[in-house]
PDB file of N, CA and C in Angstrom:
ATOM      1  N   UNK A   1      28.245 113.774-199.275  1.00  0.00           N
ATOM      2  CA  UNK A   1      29.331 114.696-199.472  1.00  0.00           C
ATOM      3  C   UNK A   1      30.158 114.332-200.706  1.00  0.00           C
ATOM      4  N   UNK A   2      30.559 113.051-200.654  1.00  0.00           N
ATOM      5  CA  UNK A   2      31.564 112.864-202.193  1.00  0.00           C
ATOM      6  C   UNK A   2      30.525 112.880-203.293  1.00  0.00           C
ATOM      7  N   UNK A   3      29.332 112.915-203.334  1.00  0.00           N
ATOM      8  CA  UNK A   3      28.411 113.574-204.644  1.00  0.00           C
ATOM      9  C   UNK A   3      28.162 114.596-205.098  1.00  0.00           C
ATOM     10  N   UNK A   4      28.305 115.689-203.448  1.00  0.00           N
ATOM     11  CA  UNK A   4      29.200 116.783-204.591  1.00  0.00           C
ATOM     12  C   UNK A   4      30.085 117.285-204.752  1.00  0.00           C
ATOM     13  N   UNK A   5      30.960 116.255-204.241  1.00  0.00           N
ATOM     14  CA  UNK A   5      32.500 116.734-204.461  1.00  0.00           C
ATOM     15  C   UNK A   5      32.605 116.395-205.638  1.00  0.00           C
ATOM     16  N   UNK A   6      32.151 115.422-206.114  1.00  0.00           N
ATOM     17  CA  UNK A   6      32.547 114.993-207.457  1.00  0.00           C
ATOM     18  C   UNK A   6      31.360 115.243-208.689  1.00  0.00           C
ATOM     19  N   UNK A   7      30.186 115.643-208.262  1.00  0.00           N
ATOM     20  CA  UNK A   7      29.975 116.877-208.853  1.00  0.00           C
ATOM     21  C   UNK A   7      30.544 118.446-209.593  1.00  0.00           C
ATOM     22  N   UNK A   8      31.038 118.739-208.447  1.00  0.00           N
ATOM     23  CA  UNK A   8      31.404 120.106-208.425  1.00  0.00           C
ATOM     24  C   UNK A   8      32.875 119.565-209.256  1.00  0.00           C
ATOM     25  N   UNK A   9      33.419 118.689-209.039  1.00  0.00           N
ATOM     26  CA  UNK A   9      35.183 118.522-209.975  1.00  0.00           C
ATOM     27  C   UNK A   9      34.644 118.124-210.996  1.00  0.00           C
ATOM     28  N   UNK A  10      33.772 117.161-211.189  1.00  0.00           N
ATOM     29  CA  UNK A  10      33.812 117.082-213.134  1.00  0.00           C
ATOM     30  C   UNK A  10      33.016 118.618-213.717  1.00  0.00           C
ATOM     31  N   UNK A  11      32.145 119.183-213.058  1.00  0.00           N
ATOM     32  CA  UNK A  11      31.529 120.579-214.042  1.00  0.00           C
ATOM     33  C   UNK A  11      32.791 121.621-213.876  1.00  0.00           C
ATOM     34  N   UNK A  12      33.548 121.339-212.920  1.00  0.00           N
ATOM     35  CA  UNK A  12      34.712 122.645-213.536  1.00  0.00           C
ATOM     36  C   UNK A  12      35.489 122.192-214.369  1.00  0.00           C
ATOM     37  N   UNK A  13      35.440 120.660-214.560  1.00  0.00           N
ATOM     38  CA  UNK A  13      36.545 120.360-215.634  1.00  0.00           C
ATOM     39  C   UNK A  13      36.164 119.542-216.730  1.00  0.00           C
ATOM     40  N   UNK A  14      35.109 120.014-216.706  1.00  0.00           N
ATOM     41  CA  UNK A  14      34.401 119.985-218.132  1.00  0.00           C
ATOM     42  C   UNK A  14      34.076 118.366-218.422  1.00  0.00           C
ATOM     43  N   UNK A  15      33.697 117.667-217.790  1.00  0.00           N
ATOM     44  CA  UNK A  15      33.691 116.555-217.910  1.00  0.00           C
ATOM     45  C   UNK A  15      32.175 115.770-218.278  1.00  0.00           C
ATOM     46  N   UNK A  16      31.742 116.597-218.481  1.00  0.00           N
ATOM     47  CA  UNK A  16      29.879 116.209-218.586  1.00  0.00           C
ATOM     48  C   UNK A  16      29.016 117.460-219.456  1.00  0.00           C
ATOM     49  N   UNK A  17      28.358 117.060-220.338  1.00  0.00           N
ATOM     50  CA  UNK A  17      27.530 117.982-220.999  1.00  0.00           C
ATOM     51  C   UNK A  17      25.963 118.307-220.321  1.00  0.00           C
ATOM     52  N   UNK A  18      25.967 117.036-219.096  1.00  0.00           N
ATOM     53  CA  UNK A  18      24.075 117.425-218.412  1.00  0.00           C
ATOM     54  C   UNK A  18      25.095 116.484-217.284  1.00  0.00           C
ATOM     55  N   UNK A  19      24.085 117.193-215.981  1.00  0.00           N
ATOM     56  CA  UNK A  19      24.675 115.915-215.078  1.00  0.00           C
ATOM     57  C   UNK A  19      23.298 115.684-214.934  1.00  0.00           C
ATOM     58  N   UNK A  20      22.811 114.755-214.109  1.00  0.00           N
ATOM     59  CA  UNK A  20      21.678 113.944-213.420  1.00  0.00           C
ATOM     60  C   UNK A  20      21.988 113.306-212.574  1.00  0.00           C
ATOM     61  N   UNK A  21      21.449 113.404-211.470  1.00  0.00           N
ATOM     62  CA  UNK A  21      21.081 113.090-210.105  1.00  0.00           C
ATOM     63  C   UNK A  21      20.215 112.155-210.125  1.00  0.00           C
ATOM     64  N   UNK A  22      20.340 111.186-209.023  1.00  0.00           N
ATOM     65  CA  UNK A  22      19.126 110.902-208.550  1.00  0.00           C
ATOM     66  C   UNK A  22      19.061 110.709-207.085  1.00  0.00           C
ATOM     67  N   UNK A  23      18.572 111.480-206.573  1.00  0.00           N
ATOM     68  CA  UNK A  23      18.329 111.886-205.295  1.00  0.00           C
ATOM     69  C   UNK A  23      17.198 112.786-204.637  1.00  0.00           C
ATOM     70  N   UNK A  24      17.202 113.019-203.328  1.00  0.00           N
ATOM     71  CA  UNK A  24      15.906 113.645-203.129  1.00  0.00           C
ATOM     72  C   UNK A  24      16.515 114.610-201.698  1.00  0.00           C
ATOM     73  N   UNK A  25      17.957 114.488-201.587  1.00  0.00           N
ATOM     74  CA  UNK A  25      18.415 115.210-200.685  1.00  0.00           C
ATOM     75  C   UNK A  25      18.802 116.536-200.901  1.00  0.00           C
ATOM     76  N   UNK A  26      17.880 117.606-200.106  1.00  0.00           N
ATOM     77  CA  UNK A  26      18.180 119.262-200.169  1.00  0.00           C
ATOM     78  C   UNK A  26      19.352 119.680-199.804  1.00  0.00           C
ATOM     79  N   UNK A  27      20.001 118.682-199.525  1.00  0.00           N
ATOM     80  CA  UNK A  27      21.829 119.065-199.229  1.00  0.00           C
ATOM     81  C   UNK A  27      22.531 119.150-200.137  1.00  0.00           C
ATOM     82  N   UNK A  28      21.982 118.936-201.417  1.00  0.00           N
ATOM     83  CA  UNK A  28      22.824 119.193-202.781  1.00  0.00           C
ATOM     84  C   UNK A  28      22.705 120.224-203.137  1.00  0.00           C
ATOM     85  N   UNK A  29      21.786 121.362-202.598  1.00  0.00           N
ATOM     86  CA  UNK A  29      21.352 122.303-203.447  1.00  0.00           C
ATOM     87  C   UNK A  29      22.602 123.151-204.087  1.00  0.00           C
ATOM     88  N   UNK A  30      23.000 123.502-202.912  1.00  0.00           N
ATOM     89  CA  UNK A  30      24.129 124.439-202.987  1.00  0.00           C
ATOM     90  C   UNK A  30      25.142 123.764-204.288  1.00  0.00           C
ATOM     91  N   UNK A  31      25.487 122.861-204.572  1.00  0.00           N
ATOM     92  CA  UNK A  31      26.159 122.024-205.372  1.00  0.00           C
ATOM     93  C   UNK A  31      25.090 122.105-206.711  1.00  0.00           C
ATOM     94  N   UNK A  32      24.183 121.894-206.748  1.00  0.00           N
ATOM     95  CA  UNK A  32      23.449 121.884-208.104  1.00  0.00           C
ATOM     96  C   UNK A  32      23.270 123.078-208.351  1.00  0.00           C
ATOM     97  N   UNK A  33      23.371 124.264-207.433  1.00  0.00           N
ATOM     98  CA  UNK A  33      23.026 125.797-208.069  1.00  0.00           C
ATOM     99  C   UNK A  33      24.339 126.066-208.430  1.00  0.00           C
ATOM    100  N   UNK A  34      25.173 126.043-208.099  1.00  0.00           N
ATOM    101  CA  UNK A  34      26.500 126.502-208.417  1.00  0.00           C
ATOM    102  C   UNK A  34      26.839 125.954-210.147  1.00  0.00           C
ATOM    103  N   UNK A  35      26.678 124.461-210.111  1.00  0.00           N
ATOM    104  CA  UNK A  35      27.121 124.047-211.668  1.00  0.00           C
ATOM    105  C   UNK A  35      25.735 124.188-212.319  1.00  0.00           C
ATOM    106  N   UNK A  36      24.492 124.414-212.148  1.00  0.00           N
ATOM    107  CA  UNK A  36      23.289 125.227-213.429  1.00  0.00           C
ATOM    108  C   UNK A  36      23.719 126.724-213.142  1.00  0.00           C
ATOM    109  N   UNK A  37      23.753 126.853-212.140  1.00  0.00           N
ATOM    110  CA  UNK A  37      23.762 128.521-212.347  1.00  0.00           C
ATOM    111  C   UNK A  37      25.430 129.790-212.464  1.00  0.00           C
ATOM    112  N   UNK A  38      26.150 129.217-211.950  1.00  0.00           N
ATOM    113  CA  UNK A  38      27.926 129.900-212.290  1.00  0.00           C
ATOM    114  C   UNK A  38      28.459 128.899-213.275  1.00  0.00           C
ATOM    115  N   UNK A  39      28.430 127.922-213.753  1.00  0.00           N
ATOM    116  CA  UNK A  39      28.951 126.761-214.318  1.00  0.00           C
ATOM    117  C   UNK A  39      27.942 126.824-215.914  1.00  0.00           C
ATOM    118  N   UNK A  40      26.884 127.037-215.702  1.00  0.00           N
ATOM    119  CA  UNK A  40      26.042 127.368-217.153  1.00  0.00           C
ATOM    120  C   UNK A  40      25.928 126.170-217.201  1.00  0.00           C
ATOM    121  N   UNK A  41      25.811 124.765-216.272  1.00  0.00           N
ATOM    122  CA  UNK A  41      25.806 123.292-217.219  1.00  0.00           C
ATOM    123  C   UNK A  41      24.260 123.067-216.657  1.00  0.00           C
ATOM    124  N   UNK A  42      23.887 122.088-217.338  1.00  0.00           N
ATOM    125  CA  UNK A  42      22.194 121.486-217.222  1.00  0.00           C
ATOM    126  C   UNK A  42      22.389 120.527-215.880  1.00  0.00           C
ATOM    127  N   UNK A  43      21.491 120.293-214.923  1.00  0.00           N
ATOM    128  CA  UNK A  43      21.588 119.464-213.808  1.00  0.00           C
ATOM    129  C   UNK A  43      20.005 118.750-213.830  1.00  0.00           C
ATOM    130  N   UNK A  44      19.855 117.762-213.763  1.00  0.00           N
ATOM    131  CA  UNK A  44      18.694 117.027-213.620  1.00  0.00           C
ATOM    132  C   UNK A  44      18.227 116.111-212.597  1.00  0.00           C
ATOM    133  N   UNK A  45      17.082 116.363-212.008  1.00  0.00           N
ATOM    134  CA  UNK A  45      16.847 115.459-210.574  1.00  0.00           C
ATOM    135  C   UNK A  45      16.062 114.181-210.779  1.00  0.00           C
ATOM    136  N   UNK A  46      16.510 113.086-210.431  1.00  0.00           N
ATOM    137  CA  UNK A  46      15.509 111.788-210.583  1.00  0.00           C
ATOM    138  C   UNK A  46      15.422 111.165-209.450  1.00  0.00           C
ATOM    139  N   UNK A  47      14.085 111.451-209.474  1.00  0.00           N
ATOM    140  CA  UNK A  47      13.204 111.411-207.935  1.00  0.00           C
ATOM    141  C   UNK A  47      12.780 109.618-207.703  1.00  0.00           C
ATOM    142  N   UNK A  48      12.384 108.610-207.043  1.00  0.00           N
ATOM    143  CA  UNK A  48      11.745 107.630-206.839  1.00  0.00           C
ATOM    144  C   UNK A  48      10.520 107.989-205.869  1.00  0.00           C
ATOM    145  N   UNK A  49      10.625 108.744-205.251  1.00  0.00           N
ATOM    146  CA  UNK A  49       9.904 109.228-204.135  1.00  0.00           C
ATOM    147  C   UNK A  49       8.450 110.136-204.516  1.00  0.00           C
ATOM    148  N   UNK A  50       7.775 109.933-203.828  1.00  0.00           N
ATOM    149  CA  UNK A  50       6.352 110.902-204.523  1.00  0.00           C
ATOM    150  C   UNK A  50       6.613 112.080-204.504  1.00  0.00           C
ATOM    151  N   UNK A  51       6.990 112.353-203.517  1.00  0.00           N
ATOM    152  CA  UNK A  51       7.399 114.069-202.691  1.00  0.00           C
ATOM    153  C   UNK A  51       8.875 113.966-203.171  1.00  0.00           C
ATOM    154  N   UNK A  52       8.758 115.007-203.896  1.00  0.00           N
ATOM    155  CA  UNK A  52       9.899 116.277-204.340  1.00  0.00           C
ATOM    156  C   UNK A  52      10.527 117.391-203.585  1.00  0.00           C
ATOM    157  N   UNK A  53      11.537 117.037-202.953  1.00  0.00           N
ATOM    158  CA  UNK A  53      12.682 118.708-202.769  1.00  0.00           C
ATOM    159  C   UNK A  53      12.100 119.722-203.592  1.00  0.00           C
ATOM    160  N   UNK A  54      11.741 120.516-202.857  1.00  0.00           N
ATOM    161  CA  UNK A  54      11.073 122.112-203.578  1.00  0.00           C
ATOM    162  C   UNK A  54      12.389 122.473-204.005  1.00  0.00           C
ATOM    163  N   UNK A  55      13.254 122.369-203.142  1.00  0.00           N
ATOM    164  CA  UNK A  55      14.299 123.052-203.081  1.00  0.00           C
ATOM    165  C   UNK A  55      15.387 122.619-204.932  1.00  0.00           C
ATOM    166  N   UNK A  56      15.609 121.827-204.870  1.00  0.00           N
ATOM    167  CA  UNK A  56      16.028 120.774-205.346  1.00  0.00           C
ATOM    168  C   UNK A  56      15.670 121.127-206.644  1.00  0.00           C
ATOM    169  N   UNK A  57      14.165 120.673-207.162  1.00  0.00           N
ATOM    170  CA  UNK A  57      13.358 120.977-207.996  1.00  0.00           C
ATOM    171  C   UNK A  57      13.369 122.109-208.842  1.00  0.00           C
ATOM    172  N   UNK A  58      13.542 123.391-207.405  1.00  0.00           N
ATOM    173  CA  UNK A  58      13.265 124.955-208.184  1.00  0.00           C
ATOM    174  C   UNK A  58      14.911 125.180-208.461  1.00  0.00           C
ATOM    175  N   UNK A  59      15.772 124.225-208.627  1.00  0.00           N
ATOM    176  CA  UNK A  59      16.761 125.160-208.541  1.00  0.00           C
ATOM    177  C   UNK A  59      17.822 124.064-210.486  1.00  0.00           C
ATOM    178  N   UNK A  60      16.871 122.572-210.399  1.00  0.00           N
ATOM    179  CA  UNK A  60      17.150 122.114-211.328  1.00  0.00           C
ATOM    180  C   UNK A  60      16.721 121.963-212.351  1.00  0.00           C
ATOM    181  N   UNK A  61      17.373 122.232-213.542  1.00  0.00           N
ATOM    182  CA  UNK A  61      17.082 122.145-214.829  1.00  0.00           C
ATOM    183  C   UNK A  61      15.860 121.267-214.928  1.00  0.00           C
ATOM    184  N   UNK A  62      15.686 120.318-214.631  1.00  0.00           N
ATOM    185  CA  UNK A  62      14.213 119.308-214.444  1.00  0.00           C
ATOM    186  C   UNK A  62      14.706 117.895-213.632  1.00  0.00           C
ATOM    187  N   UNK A  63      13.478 117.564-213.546  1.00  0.00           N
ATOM    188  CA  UNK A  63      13.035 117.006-212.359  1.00  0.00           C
ATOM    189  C   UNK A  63      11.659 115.842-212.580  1.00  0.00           C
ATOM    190  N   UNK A  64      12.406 114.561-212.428  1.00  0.00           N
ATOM    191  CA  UNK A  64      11.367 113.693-213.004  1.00  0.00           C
ATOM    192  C   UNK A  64      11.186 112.723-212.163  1.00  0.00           C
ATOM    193  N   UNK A  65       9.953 111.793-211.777  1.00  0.00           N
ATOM    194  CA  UNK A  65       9.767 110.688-210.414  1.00  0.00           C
ATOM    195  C   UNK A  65       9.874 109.633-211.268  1.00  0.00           C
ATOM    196  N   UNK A  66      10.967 109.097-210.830  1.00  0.00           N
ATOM    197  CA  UNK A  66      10.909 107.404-211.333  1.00  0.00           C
ATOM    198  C   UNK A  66       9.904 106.675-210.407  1.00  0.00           C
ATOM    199  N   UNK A  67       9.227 105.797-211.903  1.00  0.00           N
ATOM    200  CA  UNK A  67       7.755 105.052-211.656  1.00  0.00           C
ATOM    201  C   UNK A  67       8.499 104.165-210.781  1.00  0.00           C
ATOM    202  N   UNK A  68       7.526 103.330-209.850  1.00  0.00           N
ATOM    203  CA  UNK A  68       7.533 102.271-209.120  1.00  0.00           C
ATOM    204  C   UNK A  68       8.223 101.431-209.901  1.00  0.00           C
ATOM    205  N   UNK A  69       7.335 100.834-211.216  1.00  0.00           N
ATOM    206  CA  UNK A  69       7.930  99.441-211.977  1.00  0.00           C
ATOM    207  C   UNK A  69       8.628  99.377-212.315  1.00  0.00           C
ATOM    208  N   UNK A  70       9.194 100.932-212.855  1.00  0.00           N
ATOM    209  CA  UNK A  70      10.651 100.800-213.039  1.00  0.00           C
ATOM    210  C   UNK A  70      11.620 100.839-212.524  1.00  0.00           C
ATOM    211  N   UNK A  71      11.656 101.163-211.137  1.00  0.00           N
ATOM    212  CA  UNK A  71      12.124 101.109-210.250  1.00  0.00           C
ATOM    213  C   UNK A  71      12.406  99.387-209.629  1.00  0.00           C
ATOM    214  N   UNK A  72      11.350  98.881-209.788  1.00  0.00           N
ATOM    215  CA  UNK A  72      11.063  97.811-209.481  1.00  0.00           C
ATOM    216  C   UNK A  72      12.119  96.473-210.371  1.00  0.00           C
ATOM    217  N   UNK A  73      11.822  96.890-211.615  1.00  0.00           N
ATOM    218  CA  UNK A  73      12.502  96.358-212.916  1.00  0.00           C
ATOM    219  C   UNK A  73      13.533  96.464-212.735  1.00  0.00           C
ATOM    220  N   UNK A  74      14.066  97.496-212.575  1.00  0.00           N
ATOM    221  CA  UNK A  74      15.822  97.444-211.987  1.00  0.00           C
ATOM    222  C   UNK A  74      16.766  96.701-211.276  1.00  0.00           C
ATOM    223  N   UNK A  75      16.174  96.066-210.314  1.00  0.00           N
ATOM    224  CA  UNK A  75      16.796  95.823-209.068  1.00  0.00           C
ATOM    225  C   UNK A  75      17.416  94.569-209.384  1.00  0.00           C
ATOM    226  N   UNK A  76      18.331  94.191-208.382  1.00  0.00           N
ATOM    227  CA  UNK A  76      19.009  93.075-208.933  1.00  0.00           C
ATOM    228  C   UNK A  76      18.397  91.735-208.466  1.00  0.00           C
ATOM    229  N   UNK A  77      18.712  90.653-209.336  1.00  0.00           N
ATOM    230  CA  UNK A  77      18.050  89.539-208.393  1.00  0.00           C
ATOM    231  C   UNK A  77      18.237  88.932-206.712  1.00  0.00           C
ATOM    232  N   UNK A  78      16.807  88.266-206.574  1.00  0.00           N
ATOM    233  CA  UNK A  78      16.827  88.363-205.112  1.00  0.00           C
ATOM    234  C   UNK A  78      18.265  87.178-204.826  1.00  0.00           C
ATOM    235  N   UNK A  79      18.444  85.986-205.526  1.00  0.00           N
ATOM    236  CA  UNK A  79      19.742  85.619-205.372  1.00  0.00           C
ATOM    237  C   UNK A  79      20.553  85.682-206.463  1.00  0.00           C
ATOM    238  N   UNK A  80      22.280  85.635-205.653  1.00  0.00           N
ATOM    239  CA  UNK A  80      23.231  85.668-206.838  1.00  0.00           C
ATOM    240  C   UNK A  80      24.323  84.710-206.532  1.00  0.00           C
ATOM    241  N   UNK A  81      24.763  84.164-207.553  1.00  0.00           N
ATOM    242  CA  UNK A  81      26.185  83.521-206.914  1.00  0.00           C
ATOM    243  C   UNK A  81      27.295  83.902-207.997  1.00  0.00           C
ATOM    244  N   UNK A  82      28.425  83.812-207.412  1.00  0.00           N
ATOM    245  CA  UNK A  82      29.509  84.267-208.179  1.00  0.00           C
ATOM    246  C   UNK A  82      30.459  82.681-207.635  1.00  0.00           C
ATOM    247  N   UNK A  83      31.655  83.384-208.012  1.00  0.00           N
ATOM    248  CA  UNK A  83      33.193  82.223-207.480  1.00  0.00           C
ATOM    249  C   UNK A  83      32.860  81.809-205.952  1.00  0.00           C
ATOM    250  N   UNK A  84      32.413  82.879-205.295  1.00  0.00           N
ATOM    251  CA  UNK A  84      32.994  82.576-203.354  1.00  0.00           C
ATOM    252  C   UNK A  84      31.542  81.595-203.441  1.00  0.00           C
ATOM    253  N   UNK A  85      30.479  81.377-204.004  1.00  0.00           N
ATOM    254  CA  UNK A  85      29.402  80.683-203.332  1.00  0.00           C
ATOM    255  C   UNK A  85      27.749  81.701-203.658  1.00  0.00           C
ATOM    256  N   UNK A  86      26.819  81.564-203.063  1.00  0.00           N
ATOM    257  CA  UNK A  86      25.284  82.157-203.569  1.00  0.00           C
ATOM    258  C   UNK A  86      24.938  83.234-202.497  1.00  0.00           C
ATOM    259  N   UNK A  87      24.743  84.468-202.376  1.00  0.00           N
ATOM    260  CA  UNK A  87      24.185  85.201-201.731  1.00  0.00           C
ATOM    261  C   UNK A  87      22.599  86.096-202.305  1.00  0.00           C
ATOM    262  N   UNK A  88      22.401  87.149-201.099  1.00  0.00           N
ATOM    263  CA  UNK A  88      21.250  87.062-201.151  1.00  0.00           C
ATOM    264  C   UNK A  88      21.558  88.703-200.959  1.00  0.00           C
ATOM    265  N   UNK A  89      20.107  89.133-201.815  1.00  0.00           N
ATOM    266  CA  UNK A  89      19.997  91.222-201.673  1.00  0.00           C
ATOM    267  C   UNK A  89      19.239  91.631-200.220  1.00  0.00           C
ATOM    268  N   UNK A  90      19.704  92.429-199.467  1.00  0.00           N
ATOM    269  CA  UNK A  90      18.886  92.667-198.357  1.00  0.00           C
ATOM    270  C   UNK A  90      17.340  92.463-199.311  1.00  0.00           C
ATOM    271  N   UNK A  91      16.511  92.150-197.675  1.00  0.00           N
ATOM    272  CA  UNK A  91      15.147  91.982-197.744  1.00  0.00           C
ATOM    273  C   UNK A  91      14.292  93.293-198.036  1.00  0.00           C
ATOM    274  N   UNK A  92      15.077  94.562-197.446  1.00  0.00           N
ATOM    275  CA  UNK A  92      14.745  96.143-197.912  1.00  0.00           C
ATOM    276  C   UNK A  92      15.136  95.969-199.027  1.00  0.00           C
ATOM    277  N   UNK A  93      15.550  95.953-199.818  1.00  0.00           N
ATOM    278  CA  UNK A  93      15.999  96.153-201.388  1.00  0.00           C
ATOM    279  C   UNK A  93      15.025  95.996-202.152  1.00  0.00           C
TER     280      UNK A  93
END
């Protein structure tokens, strides 16, 4: 919900020239048709997932699957330590 709340407040107030997403939830639609299609702004979907929102897809400017490795490449290390001491990224991560 606050993704497209805050969606929908920066394209009415002009705050972005393209937005991009990355998500794979059809609950945005309504929010991404409104700012590509009454709003005139570009919206872009970035997928990790094999399977694509039809929905999603047909309704955004484009729509691209982030690769595994790069996906992979991203992530933060498995440990970290800061001031309080060394922690650790969930094991899902």
């Amino acid at each position: 919900m606050n993704l497209a709340a805050h969606l929908l407040r920066d394209a009415f107030l002009k705050n972005f020239e393209i937005a991009v997403l990355m998500t794979n939830d059809s609950d945005l639609a309504e929010p991404v048709r409104i700012v590509r299609y009454d709003l005139g702004l570009p919206v872009g979907i970035l997928n990790p997932h094999q399977a694509h929102s039809s929905v999603l897809k047909n309704l955004a400017t484009f729509s691209k699957r982030i690769r595994q490795g790069d996906l992979i490449a991203s992530q933060i290390p498995a440990m970290l330590a800061d001031s309080k001491g060394t922690f650790r990224k969930p094991a899902g991560w």
